[in-house]
C-alpha atoms as a PDB file:
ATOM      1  CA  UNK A   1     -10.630  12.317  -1.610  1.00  0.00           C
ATOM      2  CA  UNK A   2      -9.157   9.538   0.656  1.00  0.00           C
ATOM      3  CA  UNK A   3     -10.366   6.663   1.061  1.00  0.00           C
ATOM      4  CA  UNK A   4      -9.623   3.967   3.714  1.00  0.00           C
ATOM      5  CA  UNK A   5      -9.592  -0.055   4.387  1.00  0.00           C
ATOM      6  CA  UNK A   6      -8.674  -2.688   6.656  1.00  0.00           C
ATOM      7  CA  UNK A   7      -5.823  -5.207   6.325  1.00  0.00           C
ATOM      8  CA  UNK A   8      -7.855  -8.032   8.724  1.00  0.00           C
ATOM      9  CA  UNK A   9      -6.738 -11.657   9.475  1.00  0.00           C
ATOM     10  CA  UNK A  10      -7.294 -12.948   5.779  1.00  0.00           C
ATOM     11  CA  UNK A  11      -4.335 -11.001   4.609  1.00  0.00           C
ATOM     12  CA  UNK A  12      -3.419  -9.608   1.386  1.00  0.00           C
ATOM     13  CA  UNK A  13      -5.547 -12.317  -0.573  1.00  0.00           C
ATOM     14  CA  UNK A  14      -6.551 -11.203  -4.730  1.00  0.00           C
ATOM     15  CA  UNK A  15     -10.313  -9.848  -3.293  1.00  0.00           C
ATOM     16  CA  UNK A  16      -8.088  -7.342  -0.805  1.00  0.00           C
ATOM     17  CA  UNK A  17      -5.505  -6.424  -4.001  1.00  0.00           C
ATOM     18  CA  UNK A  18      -9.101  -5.685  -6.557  1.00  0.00           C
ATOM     19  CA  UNK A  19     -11.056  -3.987  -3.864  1.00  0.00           C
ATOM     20  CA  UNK A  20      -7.574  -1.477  -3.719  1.00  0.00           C
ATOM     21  CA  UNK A  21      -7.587  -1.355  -7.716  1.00  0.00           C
ATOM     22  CA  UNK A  22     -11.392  -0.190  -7.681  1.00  0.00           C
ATOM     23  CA  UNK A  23     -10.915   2.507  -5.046  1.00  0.00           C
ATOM     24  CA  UNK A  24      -7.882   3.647  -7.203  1.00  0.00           C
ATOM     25  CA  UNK A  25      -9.953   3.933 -10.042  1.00  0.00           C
ATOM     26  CA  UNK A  26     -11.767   6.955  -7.968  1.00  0.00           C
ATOM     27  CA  UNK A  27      -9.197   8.417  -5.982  1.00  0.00           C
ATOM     28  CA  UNK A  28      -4.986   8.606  -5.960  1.00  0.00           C
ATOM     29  CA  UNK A  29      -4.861   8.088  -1.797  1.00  0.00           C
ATOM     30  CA  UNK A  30      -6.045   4.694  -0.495  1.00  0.00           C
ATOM     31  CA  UNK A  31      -5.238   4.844   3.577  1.00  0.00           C
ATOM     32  CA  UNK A  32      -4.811   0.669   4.373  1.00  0.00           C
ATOM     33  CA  UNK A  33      -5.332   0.113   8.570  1.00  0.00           C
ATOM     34  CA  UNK A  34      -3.928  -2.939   9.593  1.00  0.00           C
ATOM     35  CA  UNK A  35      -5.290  -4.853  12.489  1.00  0.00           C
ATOM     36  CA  UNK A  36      -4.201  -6.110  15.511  1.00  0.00           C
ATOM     37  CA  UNK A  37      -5.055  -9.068  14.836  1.00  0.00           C
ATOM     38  CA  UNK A  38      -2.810  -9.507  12.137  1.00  0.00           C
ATOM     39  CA  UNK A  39       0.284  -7.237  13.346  1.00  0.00           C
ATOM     40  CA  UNK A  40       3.073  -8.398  15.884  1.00  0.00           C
ATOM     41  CA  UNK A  41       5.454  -5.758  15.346  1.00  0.00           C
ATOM     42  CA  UNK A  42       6.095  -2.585  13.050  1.00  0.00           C
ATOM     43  CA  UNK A  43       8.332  -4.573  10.764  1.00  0.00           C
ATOM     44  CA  UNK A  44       5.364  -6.304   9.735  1.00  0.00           C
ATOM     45  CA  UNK A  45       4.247  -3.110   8.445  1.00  0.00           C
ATOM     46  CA  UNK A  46       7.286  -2.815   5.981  1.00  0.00           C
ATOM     47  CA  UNK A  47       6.796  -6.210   4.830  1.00  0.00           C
ATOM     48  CA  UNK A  48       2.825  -5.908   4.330  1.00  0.00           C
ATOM     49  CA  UNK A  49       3.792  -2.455   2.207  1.00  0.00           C
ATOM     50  CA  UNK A  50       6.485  -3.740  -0.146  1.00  0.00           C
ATOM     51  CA  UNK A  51       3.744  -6.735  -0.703  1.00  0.00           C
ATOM     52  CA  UNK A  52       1.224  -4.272  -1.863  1.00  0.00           C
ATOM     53  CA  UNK A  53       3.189  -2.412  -4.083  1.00  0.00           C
ATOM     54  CA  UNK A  54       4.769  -5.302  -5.848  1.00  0.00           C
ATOM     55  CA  UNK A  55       0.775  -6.160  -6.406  1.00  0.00           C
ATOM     56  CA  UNK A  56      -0.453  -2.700  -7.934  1.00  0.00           C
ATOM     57  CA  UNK A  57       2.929  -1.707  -9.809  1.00  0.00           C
ATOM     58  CA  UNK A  58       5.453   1.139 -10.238  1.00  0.00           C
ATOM     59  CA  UNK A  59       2.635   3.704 -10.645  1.00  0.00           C
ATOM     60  CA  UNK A  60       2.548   3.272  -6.545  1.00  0.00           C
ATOM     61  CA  UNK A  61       4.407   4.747  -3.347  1.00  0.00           C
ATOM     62  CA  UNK A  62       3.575   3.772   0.381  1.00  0.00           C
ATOM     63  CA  UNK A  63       4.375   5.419   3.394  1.00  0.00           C
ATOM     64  CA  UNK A  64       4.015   4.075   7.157  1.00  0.00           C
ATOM     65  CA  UNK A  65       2.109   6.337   9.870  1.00  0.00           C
ATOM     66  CA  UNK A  66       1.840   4.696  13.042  1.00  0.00           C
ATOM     67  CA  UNK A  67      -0.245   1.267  12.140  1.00  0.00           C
ATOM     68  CA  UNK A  68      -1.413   2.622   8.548  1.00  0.00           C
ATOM     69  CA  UNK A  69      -0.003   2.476   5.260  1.00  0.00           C
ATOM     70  CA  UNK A  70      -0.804   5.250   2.800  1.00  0.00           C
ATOM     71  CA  UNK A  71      -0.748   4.350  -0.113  1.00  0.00           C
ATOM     72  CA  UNK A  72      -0.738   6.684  -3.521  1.00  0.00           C
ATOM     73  CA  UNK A  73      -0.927   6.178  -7.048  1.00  0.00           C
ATOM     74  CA  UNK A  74       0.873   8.390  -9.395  1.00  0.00           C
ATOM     75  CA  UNK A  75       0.125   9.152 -13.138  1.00  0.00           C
ATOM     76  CA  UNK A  76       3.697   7.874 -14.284  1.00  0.00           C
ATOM     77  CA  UNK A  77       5.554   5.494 -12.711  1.00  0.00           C
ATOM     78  CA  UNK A  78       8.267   7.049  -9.860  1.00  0.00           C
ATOM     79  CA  UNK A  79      12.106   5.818 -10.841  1.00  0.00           C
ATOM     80  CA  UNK A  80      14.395   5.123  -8.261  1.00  0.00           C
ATOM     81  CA  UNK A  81      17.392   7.039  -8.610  1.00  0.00           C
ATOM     82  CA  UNK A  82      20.572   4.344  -7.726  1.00  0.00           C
ATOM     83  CA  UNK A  83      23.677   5.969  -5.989  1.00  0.00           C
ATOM     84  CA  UNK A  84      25.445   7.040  -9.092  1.00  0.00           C
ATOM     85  CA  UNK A  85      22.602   9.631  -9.757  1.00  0.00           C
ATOM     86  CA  UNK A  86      21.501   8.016 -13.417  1.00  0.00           C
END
């Protein structure tokens, strides 16, 4: 199940960040639709994402399609592998 919210002029405020934990607690795949009102460009986008996920944690991954931002929680948390391959 996917479920799906909008990013509106108020921004990524605490209420936006607990609504996301609460539909996570139901489902791994929240799709976030952000506004016109609040985006200029798609670099916004990039910036809204990495805001989210420093909010909900390593258990979280985000991906950008078009104006949306999937977002997906995983059971454990997903480790960057650095350029040395450790």
């Amino acid at each position: 199940m996917i479920r799906e919210v909008q990013l509106g002029k108020s921004g990524i405020t605490e209420n936006f960040i607990g609504m996301l934990k609460v539909h996570f607690s139901n489902c791994r795949t929240v799709k976030v639709t952000v506004l016109k009102s609040v985006r200029k460009n798609r670099d916004e986008l990039k910036k809204f994402s990495d805001e989210l996920l420093k909010h909900l944690g390593p258990n979280y991954t985000s991906k950008i399609i078009g104006f949306k931002i999937i977002l997906k929680k995983w059971r454990q948390p997903r480790i960057k592998i650095d350029e040395t391959g450790k």
